[in-house]
N, C-alpha and C. Protein backbone atom coordinates (compact mmCIF):
# COMPACT_ATOMS: atom_id res chain seq x y z
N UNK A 1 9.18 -14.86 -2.65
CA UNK A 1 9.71 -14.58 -3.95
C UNK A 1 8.96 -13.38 -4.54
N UNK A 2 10.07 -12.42 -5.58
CA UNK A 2 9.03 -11.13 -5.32
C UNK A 2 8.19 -11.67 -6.99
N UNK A 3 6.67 -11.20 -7.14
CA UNK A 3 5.77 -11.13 -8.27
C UNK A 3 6.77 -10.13 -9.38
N UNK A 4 5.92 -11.04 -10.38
CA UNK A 4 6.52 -9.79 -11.69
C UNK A 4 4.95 -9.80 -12.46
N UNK A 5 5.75 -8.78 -13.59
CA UNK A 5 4.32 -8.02 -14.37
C UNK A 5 4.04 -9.61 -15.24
N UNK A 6 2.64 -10.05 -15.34
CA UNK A 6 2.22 -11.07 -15.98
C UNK A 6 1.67 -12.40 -15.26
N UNK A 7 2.31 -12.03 -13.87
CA UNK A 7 1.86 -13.30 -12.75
C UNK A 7 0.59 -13.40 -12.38
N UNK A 8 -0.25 -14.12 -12.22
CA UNK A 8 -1.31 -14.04 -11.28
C UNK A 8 -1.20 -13.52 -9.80
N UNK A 9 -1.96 -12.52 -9.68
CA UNK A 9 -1.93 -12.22 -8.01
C UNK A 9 -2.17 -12.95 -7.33
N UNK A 10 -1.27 -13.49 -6.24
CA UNK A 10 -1.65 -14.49 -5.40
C UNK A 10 -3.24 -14.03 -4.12
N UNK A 11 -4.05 -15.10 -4.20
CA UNK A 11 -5.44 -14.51 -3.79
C UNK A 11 -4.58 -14.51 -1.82
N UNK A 12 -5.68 -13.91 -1.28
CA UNK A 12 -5.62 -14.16 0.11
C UNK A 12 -6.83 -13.56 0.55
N UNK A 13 -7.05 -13.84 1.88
CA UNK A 13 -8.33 -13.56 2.77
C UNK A 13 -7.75 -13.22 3.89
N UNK A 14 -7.90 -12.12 4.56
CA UNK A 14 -7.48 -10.79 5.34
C UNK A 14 -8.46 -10.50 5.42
N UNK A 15 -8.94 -9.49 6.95
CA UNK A 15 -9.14 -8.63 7.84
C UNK A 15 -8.85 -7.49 7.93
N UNK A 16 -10.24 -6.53 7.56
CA UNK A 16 -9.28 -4.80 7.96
C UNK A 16 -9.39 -4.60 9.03
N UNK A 17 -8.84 -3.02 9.31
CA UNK A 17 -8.68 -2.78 10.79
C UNK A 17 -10.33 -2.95 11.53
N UNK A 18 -11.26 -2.74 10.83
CA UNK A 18 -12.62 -2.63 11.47
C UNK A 18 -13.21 -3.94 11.56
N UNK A 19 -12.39 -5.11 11.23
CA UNK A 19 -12.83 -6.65 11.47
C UNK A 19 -13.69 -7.66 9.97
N UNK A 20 -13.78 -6.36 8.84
CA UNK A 20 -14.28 -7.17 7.53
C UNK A 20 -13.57 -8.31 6.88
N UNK A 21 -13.45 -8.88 6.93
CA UNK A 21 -12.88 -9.80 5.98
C UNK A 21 -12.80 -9.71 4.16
N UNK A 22 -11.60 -9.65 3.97
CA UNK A 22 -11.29 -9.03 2.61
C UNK A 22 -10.38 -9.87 1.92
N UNK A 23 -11.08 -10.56 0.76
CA UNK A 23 -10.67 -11.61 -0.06
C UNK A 23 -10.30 -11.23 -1.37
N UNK A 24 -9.06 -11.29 -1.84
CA UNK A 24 -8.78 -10.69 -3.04
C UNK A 24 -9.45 -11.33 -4.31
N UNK A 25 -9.80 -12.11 -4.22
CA UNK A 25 -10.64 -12.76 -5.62
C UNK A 25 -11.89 -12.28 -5.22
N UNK A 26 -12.45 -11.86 -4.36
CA UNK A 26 -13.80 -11.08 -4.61
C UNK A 26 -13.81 -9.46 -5.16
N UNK A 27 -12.47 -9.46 -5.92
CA UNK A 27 -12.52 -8.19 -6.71
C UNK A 27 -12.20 -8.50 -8.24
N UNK A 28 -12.11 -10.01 -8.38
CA UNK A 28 -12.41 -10.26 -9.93
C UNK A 28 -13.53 -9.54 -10.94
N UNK A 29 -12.77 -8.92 -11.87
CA UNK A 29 -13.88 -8.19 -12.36
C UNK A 29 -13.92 -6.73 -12.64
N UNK A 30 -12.60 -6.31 -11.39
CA UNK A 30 -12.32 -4.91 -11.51
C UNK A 30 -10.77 -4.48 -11.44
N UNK A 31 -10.50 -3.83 -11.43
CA UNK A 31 -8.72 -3.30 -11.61
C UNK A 31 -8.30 -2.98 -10.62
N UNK A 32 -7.38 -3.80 -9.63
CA UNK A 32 -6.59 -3.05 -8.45
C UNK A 32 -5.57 -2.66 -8.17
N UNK A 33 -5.70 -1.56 -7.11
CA UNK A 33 -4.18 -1.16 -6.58
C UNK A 33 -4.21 -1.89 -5.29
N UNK A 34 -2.96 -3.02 -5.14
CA UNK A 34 -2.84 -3.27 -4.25
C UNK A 34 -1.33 -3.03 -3.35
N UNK A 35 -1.55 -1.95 -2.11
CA UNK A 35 -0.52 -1.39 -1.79
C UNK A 35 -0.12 -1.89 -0.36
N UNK A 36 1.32 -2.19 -0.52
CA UNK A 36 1.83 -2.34 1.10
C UNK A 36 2.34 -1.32 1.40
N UNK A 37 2.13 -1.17 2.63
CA UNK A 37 2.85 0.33 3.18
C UNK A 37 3.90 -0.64 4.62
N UNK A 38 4.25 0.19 5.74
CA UNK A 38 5.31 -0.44 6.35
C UNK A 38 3.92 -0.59 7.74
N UNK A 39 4.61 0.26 8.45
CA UNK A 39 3.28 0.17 10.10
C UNK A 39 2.40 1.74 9.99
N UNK A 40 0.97 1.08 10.38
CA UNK A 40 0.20 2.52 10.21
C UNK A 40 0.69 3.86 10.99
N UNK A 41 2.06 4.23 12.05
CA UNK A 41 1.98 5.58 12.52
C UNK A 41 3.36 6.15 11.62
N UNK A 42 4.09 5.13 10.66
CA UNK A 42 4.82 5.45 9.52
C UNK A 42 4.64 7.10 8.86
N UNK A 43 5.14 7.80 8.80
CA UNK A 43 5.11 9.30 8.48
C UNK A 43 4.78 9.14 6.99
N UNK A 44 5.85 8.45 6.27
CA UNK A 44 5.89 8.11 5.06
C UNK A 44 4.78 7.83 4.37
N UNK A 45 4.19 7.05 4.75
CA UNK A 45 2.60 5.97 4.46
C UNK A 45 1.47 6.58 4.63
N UNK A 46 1.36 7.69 5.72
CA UNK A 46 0.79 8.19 6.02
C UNK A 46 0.71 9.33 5.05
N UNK A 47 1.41 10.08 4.46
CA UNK A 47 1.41 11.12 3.39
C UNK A 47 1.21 10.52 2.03
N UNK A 48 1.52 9.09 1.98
CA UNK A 48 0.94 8.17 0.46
C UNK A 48 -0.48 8.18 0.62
N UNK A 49 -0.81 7.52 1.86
CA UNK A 49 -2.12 7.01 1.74
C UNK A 49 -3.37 8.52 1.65
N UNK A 50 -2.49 9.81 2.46
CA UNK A 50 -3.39 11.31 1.85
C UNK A 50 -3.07 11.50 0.30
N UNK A 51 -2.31 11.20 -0.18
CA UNK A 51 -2.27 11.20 -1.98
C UNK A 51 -3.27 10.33 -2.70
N UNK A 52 -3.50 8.93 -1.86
CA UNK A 52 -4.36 8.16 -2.21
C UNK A 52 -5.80 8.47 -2.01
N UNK A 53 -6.20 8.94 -1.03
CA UNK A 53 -6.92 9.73 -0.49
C UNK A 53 -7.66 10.59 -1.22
N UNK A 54 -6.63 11.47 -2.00
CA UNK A 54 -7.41 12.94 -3.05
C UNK A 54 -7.61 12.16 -4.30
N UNK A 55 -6.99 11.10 -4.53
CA UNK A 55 -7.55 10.75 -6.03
C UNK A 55 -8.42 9.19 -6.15
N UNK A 56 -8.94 8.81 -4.77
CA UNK A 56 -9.83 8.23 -4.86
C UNK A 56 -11.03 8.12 -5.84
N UNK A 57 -11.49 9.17 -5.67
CA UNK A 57 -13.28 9.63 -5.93
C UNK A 57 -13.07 9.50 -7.96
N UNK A 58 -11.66 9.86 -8.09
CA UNK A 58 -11.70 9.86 -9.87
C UNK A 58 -10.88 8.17 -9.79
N UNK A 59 -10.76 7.78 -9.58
CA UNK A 59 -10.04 6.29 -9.64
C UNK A 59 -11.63 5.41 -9.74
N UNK A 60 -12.36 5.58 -8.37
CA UNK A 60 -13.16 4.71 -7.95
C UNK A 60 -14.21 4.67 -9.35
N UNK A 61 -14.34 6.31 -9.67
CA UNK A 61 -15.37 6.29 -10.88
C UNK A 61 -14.50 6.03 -12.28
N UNK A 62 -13.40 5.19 -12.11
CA UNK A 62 -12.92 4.27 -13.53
C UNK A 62 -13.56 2.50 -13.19
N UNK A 63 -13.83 2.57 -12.35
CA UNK A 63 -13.70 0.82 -11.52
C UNK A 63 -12.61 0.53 -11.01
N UNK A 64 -12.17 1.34 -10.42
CA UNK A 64 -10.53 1.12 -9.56
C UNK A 64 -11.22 0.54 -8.36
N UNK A 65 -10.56 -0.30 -7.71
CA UNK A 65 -10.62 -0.32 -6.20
C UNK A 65 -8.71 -0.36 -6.03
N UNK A 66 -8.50 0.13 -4.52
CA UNK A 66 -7.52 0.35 -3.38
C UNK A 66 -7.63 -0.21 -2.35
N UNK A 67 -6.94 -1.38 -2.29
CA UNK A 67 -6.77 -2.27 -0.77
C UNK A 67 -4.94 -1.90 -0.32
N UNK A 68 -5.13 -1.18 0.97
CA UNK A 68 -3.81 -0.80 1.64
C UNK A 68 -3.79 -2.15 2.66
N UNK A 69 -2.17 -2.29 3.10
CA UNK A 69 -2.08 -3.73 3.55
C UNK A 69 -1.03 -2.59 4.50
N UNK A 70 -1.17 -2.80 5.65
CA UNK A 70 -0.33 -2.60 6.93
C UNK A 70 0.08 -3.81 7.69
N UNK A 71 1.64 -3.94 8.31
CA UNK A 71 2.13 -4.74 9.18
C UNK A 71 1.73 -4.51 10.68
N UNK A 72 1.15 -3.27 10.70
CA UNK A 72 0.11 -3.13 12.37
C UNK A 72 -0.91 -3.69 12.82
N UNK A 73 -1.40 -4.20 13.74
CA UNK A 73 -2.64 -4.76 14.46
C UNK A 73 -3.58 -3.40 14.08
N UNK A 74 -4.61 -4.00 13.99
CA UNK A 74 -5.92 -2.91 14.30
C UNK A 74 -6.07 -1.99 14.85
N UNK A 75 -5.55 -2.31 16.36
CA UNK A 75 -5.80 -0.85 17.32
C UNK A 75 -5.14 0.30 16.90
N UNK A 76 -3.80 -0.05 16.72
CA UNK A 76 -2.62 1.14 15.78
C UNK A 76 -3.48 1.40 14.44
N UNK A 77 -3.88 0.67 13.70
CA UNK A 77 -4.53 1.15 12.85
C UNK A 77 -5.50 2.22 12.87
N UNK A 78 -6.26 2.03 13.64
CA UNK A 78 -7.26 2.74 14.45
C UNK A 78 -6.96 4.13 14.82
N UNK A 79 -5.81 4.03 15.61
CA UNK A 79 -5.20 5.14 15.98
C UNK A 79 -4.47 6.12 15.34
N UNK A 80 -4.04 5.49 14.18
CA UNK A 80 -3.13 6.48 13.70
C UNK A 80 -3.58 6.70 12.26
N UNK A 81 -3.24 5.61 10.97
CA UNK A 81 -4.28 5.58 9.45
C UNK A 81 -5.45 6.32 9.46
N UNK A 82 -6.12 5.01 10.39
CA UNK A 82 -7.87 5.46 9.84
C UNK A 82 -8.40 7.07 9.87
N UNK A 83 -7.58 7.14 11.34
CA UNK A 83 -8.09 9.17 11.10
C UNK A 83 -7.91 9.86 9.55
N UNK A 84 -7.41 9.45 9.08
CA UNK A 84 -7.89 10.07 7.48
C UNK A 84 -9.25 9.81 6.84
N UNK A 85 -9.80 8.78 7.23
CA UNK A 85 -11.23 8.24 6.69
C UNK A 85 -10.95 7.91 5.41
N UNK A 86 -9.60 7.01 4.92
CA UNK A 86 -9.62 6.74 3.74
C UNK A 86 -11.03 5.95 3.55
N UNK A 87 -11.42 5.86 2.35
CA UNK A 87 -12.77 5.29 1.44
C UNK A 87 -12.07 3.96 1.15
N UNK A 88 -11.30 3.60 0.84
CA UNK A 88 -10.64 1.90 0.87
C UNK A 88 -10.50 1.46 2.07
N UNK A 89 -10.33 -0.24 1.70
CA UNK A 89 -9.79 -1.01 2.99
C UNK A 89 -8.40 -0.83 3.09
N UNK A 90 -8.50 -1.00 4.63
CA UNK A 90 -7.41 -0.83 5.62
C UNK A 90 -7.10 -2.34 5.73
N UNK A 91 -6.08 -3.45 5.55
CA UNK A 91 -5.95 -4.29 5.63
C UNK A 91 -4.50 -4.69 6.49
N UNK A 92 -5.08 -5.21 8.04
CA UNK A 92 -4.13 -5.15 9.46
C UNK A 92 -3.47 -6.81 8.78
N UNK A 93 -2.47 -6.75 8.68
CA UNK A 93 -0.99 -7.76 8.48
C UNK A 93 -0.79 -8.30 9.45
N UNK A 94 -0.60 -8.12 11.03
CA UNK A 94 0.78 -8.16 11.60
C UNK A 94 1.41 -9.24 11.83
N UNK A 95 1.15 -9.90 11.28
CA UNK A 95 2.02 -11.52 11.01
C UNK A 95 2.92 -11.43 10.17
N UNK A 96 2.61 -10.45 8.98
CA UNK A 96 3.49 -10.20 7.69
C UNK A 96 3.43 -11.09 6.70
N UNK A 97 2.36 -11.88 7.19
CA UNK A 97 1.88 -13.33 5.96
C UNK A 97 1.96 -12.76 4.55
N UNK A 98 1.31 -11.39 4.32
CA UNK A 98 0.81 -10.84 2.80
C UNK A 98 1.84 -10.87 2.40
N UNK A 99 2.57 -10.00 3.44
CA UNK A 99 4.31 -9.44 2.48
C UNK A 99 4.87 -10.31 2.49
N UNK A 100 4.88 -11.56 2.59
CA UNK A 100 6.10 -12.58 2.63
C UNK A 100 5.26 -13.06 1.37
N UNK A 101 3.64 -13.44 0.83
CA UNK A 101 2.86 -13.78 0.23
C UNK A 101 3.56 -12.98 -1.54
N UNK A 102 3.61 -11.91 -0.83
CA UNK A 102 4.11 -11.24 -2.14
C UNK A 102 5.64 -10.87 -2.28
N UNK A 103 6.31 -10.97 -1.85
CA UNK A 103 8.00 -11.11 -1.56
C UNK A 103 8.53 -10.07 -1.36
N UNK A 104 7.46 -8.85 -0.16
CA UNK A 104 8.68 -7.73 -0.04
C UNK A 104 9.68 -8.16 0.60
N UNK A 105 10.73 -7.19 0.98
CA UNK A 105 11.87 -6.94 1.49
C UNK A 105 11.96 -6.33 2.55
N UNK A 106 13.26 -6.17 3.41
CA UNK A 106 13.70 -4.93 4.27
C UNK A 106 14.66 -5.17 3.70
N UNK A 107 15.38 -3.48 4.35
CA UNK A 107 16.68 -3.06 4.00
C UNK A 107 16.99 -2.27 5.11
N UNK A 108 18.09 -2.36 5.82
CA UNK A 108 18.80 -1.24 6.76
C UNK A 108 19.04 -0.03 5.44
N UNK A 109 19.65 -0.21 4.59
CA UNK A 109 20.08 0.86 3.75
C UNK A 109 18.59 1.56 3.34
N UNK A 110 17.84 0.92 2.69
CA UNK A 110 16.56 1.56 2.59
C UNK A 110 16.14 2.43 3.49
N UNK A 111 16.73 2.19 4.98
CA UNK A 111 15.69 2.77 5.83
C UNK A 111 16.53 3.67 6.20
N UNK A 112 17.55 3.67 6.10
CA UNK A 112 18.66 4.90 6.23
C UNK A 112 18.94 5.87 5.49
N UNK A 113 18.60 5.42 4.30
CA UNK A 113 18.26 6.38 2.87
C UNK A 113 18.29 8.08 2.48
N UNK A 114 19.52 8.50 2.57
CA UNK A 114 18.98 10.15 2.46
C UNK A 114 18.16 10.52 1.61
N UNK A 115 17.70 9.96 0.85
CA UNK A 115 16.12 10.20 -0.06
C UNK A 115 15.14 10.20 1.01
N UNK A 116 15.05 9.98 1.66
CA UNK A 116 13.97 9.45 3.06
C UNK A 116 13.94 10.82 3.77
N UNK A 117 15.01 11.61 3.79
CA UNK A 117 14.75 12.50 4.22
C UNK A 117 13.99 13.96 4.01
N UNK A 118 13.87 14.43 2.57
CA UNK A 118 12.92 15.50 1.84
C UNK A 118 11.96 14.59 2.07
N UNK A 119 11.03 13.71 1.92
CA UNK A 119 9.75 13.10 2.25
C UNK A 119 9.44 12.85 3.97
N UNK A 120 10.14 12.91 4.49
CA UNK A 120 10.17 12.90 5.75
C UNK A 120 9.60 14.50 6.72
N UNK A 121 10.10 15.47 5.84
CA UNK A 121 10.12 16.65 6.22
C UNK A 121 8.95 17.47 5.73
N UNK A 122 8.61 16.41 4.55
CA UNK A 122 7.01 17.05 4.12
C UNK A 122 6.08 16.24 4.92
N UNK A 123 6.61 15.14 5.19
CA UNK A 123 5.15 14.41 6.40
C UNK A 123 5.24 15.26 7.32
N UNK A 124 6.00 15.48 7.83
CA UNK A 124 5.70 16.57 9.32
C UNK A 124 5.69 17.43 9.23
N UNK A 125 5.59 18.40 8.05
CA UNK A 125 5.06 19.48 7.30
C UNK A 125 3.51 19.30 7.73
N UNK A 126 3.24 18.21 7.09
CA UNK A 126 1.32 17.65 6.69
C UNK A 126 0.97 17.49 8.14
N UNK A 127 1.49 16.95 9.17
CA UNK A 127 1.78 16.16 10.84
C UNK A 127 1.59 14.91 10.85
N UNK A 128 2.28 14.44 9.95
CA UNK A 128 3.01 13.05 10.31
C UNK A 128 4.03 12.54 10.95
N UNK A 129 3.97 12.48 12.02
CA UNK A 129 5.41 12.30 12.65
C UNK A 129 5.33 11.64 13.83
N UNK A 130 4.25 10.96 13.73
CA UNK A 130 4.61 10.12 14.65
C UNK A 130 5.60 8.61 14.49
N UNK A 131 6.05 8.26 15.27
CA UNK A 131 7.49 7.06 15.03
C UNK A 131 7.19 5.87 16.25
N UNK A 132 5.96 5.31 16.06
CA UNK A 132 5.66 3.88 16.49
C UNK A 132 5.54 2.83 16.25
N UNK A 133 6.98 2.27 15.58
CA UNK A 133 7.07 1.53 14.63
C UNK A 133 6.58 0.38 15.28
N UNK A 134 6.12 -0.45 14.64
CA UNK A 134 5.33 -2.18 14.69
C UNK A 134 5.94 -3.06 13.49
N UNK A 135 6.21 -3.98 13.44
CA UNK A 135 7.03 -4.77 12.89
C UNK A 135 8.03 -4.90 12.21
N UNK A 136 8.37 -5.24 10.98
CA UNK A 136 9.53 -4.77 10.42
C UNK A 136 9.68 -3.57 10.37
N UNK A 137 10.78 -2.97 11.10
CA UNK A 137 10.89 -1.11 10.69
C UNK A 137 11.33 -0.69 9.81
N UNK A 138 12.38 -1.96 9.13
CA UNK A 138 13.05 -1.54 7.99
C UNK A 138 12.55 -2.06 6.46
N UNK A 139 11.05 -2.19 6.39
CA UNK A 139 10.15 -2.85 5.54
C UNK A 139 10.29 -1.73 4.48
N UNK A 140 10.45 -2.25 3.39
CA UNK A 140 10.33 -1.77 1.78
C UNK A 140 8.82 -2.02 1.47
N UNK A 141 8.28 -0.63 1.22
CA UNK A 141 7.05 -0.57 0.15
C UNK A 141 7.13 -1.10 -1.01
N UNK A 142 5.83 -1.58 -1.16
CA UNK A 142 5.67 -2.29 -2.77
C UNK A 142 4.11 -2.12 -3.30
N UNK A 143 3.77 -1.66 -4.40
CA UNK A 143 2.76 -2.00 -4.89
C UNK A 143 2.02 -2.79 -6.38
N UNK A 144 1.57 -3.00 -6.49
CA UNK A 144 0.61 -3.85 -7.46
C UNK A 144 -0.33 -3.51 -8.00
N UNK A 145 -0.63 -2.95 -9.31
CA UNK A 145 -1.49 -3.10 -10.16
C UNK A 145 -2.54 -4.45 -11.04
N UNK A 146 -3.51 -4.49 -10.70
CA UNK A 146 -3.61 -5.81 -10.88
C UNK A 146 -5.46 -5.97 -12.01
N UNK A 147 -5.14 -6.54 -12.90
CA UNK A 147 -6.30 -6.46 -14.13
C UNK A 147 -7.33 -6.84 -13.50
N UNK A 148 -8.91 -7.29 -13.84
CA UNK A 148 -9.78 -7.68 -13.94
C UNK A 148 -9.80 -8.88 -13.95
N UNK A 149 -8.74 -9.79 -14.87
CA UNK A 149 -8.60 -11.15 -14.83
C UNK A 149 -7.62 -11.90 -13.59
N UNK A 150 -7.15 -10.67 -12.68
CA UNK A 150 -6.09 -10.94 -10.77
C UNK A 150 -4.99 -11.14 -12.07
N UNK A 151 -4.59 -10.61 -12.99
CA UNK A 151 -3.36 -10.70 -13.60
C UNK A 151 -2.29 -9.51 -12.83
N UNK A 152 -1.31 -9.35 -12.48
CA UNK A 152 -0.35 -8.22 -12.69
C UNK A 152 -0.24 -7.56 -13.38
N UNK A 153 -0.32 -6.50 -13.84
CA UNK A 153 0.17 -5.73 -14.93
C UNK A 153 1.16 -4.78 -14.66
N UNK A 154 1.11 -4.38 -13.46
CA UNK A 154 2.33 -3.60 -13.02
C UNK A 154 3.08 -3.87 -11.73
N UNK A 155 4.52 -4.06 -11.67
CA UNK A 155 4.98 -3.74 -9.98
C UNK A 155 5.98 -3.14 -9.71
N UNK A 156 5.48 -2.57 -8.36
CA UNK A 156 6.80 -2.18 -7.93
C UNK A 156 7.15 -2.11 -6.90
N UNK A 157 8.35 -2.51 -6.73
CA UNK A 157 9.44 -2.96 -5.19
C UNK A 157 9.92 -1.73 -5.00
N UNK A 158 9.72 -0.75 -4.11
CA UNK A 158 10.25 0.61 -3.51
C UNK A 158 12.14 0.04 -3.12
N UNK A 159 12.75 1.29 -3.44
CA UNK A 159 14.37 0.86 -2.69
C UNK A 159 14.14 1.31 -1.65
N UNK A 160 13.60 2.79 -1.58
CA UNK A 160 13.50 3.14 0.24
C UNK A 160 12.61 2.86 1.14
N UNK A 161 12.24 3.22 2.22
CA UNK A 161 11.09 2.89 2.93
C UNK A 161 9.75 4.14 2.88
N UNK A 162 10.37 5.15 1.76
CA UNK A 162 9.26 6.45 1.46
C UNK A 162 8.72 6.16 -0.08
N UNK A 163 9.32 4.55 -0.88
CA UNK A 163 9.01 4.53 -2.24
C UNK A 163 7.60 3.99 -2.51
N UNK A 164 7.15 4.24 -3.50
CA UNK A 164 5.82 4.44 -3.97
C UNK A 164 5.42 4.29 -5.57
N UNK A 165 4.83 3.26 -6.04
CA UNK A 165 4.23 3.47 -7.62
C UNK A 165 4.62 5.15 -7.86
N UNK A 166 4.57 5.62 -8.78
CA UNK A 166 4.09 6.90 -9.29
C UNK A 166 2.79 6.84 -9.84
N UNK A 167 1.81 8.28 -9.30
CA UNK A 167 1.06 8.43 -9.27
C UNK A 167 0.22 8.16 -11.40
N UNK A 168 1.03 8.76 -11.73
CA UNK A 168 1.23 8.98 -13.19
C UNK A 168 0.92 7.31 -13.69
N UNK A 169 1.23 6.46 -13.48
CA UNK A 169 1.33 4.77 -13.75
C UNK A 169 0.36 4.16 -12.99
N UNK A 170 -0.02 4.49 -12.28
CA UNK A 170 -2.13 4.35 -11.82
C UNK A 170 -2.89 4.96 -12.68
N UNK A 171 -2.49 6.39 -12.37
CA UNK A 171 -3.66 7.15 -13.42
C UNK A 171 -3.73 6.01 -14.90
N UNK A 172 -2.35 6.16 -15.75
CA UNK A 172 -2.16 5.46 -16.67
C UNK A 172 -3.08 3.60 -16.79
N UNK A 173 -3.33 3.02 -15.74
CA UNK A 173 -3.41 1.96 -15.51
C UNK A 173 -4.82 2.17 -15.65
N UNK A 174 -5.50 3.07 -14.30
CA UNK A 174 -6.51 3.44 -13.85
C UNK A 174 -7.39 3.45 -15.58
N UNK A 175 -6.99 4.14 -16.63
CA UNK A 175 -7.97 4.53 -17.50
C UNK A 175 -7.62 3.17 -18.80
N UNK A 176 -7.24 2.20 -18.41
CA UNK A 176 -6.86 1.15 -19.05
C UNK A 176 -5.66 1.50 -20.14
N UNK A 177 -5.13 2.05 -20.09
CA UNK A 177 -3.78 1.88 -20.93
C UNK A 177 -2.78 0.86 -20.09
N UNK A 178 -1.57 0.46 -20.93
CA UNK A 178 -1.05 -0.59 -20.84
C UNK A 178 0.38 0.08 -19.06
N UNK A 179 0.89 -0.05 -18.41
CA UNK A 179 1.73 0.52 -17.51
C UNK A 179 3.01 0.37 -17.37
């Protein structure tokens, strides 16, 4: 069932790709983005998570933390994500427990999407392009803003498989205004 703004985040205990164990109530206390992306060699995800990437360092110094949630095993993770050296956890799914935990979706139409295509053409602009998909292929992005108290304060269910919060509604979040 999908979360709305006001719910409690449902907690869970996950594994990143490097084997940590990562428990969402051990971030009580601070403000998160919590993002699903689809499988780590995703073109799409891969050009979010370099956006996520450049505005780390001013997020982190609000008390932000960023936990990314992938439907790939580790090794893909390994192989394809982590080469960015994002500064957040990498959090390997491939059961799809989280996303069912939090009620994304697929869509054939989503994933067929001519919106999909100008974002498509800037990942392999950047060299994203690799297409090794791992589990649902036709998985809808979603992310979560989530208070200090694991409240919701913001969400959002992507229609395509290139959709994404706007950056603008973190920042916004990020410096405690309402989202």
């Amino acid at each position: 069932m999908r979360k709305q703004t006001g719910d409690i985040a449902p907690d869970f205990r996950a594994v990143t790709w490097e084997g940590v164990e990562v428990n969402l109530s051990d971030y009580r206390g601070q403000r998160v983005w919590l993002a699903f992306f689809r499988y780590a060699a995703c073109p799409l995800c891969n050009l979010q998570v370099r956006a996520i990437i450049r505005k780390h360092d001013e997020l982190k110094a609000r008390g932000f933390q960023v936990l990314a949630v992938f439907q790939s095993p580790a090794e893909s993770m390994a192989e394809y994500v982590a080469g960015q050296n994002p500064p957040f956890p990498l959090i390997s799914d491939p059961s799809e427990s989280l996303y069912e935990l939090y009620g994304l979706e697929n869509s054939k139409k989503a994933l067929f999407a001519l919106r999909n295509v100008p974002a498509l053409a800037t990942a392999a602009a950047a060299g994203f392009m690799s297409v090794n998909p791992e589990g649902t292929i036709d998985r809808i992005p979603a992310d979560f803003l989530i208070d200090a108290n694991g409240r919701i304060v913001d969400v959002f269910y992507g229609e395509t498989i290139g959709d994404h919060i706007g950056m603008d509604r973190v920042e916004r979040f990020a410096t405690g205004a309402t989202a």
